[in-house]
PDB file of N, CA and C in Angstrom:
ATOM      1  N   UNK A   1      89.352 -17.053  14.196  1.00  0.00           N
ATOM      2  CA  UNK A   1      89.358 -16.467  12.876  1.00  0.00           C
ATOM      3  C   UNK A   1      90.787 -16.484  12.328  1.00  0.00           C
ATOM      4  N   UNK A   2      90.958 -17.022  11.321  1.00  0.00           N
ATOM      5  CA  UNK A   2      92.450 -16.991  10.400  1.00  0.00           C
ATOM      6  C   UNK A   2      92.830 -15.511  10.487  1.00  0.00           C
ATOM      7  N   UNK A   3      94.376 -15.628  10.520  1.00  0.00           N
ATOM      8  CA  UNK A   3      94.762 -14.514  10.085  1.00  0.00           C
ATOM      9  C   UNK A   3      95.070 -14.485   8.522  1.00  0.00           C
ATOM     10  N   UNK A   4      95.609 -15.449   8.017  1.00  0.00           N
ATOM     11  CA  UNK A   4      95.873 -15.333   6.461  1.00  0.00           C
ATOM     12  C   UNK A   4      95.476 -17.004   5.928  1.00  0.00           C
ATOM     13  N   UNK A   5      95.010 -16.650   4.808  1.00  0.00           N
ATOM     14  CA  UNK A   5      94.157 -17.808   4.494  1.00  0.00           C
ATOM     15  C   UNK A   5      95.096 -17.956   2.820  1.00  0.00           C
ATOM     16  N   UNK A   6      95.825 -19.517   2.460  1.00  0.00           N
ATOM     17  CA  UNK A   6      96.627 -19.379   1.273  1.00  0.00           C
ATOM     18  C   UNK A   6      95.267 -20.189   0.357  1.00  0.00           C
ATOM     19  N   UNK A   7      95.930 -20.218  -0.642  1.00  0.00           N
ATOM     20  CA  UNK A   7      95.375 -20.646  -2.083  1.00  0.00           C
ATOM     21  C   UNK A   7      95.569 -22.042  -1.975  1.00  0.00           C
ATOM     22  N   UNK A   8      95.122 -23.229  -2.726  1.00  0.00           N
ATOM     23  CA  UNK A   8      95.242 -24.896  -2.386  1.00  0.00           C
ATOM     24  C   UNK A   8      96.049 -24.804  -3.823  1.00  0.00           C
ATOM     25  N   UNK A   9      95.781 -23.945  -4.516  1.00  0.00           N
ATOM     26  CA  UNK A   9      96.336 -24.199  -5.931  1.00  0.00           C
ATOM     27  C   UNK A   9      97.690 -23.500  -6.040  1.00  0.00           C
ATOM     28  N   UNK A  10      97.789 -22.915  -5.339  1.00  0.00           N
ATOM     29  CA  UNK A  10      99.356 -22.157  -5.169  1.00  0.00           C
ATOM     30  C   UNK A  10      99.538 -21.068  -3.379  1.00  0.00           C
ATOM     31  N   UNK A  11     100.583 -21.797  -2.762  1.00  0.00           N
ATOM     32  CA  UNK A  11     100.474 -20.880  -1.639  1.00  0.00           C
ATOM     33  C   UNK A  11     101.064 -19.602  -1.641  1.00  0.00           C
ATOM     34  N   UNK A  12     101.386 -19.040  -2.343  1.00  0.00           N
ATOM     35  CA  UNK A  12     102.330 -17.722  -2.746  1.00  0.00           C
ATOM     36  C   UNK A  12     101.145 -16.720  -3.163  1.00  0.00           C
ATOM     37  N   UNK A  13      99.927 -17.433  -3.409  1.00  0.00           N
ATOM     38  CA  UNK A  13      98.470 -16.163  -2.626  1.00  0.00           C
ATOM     39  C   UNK A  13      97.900 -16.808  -1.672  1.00  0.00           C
ATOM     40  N   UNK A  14      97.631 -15.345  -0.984  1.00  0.00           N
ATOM     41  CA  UNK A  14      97.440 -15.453   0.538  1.00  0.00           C
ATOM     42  C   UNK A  14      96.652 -14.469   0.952  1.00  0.00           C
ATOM     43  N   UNK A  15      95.351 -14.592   1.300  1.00  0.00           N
ATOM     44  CA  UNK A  15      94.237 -13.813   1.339  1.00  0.00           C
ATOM     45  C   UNK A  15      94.201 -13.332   2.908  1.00  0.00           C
ATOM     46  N   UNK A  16      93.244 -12.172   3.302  1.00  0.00           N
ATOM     47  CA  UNK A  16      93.400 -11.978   4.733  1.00  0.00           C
ATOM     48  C   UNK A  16      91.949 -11.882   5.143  1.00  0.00           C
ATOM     49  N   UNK A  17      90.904 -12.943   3.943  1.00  0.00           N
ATOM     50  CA  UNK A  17      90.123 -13.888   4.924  1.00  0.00           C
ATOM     51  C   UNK A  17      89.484 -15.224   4.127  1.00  0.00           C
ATOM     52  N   UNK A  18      89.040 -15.676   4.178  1.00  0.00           N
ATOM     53  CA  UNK A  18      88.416 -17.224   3.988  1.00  0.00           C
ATOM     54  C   UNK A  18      87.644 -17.168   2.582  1.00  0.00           C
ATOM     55  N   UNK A  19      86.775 -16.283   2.938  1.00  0.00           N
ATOM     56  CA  UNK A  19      85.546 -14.995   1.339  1.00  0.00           C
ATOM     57  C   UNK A  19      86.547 -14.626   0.468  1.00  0.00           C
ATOM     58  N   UNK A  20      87.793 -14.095   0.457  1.00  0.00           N
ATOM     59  CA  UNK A  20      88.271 -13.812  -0.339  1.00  0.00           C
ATOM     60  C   UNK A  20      88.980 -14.673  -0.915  1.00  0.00           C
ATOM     61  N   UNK A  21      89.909 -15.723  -0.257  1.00  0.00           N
ATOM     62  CA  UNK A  21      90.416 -16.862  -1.148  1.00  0.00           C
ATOM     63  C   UNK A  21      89.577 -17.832  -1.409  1.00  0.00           C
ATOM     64  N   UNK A  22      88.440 -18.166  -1.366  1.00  0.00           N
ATOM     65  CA  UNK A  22      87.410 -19.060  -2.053  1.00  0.00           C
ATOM     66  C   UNK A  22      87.070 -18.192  -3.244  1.00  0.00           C
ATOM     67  N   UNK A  23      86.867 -16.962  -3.549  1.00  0.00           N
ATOM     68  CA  UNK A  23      86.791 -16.251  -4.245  1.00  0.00           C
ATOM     69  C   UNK A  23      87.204 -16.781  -5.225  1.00  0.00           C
ATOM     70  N   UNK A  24      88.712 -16.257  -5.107  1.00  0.00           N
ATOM     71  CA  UNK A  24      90.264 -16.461  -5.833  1.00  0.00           C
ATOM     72  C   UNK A  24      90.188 -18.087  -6.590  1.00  0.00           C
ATOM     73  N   UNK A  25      90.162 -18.686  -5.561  1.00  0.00           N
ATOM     74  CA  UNK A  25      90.141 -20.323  -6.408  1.00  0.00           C
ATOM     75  C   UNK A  25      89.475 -20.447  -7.317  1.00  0.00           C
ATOM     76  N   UNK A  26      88.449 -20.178  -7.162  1.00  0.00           N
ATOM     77  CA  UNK A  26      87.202 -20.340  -8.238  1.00  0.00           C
ATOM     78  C   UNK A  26      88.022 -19.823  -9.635  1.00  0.00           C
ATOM     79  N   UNK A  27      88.660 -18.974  -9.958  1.00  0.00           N
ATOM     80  CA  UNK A  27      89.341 -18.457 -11.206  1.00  0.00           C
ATOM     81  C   UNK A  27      91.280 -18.498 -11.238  1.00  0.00           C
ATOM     82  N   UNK A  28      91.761 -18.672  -9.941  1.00  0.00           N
ATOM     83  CA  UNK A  28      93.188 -19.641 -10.185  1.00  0.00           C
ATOM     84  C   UNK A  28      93.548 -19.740 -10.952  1.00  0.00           C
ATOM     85  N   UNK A  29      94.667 -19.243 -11.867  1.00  0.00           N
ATOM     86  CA  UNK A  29      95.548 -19.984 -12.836  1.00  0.00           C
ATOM     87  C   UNK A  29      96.332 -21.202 -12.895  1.00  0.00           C
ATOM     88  N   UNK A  30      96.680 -21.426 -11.508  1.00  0.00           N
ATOM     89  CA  UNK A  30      97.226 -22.626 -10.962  1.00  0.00           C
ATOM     90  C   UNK A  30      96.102 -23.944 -11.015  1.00  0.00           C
ATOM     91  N   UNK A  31      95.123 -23.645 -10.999  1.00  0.00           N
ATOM     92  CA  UNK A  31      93.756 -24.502 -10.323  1.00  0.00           C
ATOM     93  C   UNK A  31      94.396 -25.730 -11.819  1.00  0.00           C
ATOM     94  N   UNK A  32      94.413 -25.306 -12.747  1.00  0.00           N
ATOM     95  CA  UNK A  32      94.117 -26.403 -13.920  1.00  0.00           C
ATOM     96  C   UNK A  32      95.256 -27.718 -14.058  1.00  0.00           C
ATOM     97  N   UNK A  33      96.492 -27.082 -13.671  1.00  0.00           N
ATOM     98  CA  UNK A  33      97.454 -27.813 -13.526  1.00  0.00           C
ATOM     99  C   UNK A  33      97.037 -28.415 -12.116  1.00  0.00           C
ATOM    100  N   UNK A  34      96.740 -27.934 -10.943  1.00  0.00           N
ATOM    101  CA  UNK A  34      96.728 -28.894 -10.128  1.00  0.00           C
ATOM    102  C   UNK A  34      95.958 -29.856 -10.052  1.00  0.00           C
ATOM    103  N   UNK A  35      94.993 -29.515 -10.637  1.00  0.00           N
ATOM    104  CA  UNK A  35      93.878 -30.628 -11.142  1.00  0.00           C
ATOM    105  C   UNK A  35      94.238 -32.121 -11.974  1.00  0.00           C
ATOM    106  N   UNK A  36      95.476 -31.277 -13.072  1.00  0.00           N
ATOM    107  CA  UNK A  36      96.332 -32.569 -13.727  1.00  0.00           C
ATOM    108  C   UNK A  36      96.470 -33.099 -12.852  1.00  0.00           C
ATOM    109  N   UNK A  37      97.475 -32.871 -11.839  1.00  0.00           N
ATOM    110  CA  UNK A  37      98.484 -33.248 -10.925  1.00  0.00           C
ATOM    111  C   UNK A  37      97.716 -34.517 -10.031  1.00  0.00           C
ATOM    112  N   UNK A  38      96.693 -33.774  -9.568  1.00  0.00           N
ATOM    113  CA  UNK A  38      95.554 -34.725  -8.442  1.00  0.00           C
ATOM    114  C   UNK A  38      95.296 -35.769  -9.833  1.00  0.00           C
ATOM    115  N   UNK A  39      94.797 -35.850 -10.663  1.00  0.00           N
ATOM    116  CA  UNK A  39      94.370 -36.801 -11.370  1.00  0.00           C
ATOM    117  C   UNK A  39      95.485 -37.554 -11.493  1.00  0.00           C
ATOM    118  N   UNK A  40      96.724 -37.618 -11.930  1.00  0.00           N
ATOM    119  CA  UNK A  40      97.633 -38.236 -12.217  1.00  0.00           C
ATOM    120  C   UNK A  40      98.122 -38.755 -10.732  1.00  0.00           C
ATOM    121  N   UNK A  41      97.975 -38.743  -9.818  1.00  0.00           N
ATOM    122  CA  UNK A  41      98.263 -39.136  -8.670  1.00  0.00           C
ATOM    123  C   UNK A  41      97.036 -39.839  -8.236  1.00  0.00           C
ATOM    124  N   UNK A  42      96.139 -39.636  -8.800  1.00  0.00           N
ATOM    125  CA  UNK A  42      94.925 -40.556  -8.184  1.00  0.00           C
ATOM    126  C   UNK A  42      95.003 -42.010  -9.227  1.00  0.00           C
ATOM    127  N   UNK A  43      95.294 -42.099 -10.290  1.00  0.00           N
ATOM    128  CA  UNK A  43      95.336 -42.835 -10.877  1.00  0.00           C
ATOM    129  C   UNK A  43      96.743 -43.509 -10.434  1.00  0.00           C
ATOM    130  N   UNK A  44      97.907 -43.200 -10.253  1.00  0.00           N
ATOM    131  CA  UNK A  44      98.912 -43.668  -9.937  1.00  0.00           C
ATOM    132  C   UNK A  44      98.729 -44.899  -8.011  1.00  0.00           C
ATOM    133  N   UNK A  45      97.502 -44.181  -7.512  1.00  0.00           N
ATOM    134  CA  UNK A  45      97.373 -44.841  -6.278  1.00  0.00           C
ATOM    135  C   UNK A  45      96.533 -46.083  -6.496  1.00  0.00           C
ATOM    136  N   UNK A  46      95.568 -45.578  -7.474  1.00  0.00           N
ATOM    137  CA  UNK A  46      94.337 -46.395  -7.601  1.00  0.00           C
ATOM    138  C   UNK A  46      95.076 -47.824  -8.478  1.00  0.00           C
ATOM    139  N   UNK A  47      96.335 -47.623  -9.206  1.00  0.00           N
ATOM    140  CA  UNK A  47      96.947 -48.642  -9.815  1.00  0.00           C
ATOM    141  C   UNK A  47      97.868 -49.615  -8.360  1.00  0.00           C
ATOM    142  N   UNK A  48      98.061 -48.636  -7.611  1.00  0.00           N
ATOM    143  CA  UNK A  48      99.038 -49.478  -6.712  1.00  0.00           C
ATOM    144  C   UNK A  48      98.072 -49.573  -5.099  1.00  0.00           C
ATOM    145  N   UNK A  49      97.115 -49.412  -5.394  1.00  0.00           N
ATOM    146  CA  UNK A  49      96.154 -49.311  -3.767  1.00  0.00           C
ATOM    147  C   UNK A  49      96.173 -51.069  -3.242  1.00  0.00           C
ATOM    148  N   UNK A  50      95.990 -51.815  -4.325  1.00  0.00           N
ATOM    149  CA  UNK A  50      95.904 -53.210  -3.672  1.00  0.00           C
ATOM    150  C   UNK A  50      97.689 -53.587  -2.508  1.00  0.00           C
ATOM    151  N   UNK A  51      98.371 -53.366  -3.468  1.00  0.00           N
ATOM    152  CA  UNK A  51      99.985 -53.521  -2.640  1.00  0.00           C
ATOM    153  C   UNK A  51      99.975 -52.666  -1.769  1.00  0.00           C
ATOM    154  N   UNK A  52      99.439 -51.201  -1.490  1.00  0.00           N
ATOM    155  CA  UNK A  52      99.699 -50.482  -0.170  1.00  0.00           C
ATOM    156  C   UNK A  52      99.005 -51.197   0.561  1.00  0.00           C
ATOM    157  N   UNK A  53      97.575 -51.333   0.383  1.00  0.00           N
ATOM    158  CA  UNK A  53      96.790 -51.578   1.606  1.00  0.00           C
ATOM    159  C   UNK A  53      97.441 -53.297   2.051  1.00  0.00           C
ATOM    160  N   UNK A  54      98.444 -53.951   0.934  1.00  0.00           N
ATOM    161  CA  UNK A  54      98.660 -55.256   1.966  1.00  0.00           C
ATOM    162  C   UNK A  54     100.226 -54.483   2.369  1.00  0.00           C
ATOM    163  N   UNK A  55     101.077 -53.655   2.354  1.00  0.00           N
ATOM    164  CA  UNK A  55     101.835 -53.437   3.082  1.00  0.00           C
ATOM    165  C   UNK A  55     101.661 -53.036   4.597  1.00  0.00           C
ATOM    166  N   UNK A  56     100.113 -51.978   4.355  1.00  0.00           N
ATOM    167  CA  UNK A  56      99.827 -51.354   5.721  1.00  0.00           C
ATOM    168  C   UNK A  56      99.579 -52.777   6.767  1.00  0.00           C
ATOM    169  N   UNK A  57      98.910 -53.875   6.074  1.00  0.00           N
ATOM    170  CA  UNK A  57      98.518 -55.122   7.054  1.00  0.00           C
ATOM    171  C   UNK A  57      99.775 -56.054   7.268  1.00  0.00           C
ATOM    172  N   UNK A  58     100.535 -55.893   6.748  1.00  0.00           N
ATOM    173  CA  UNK A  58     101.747 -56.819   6.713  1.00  0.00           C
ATOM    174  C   UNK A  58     102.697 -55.501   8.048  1.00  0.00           C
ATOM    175  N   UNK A  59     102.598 -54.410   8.105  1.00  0.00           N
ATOM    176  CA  UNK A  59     103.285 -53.490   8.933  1.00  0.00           C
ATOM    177  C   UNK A  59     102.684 -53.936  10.144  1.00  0.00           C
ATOM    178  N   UNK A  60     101.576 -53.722  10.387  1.00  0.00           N
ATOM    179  CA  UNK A  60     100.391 -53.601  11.531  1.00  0.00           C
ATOM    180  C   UNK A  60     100.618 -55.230  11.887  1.00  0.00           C
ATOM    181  N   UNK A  61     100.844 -56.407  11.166  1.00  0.00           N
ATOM    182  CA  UNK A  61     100.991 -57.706  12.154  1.00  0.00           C
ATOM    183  C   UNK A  61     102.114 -58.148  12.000  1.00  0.00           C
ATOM    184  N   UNK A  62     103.481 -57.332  11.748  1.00  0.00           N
ATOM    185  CA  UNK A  62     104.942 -57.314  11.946  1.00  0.00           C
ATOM    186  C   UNK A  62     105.194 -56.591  13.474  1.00  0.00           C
ATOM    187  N   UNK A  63     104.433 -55.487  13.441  1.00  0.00           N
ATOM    188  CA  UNK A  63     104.373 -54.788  15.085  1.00  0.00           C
ATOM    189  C   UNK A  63     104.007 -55.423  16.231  1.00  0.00           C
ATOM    190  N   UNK A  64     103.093 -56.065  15.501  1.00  0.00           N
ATOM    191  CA  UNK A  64     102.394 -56.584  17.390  1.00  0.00           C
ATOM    192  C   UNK A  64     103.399 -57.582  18.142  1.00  0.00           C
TER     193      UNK A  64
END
């Protein structure tokens, strides 16, 4: 069992169980901006996913 359970949308709340910060998220002030944030970073990956995934294969048969 957790002893303190934080917020995904801001860790500076910090609940002392699981029921209560699922609670909390659900109405978050933080929640909306982080939501920007994830979107703008998902789009930023989804533009550059083809070049990571050939860096990860170009890493992986530079190693062997």
């Amino acid at each position: 069992m957790p002893v303190v359970a934080y917020c995904k949308f801001n860790v500076e709340h910090f609940f002392k169980s699981v029921k209560e910060r699922d609670t909390h998220e659900e109405i978050c002030e933080n929640r909306t901006q982080y939501e920007r944030n994830n979107e703008k970073t998902q789009k930023i990956y989804n533009k550059n996913r083809n070049w990571i995934e050939q860096q990860r294969v170009n890493k992986k048969a530079k190693d062997r």
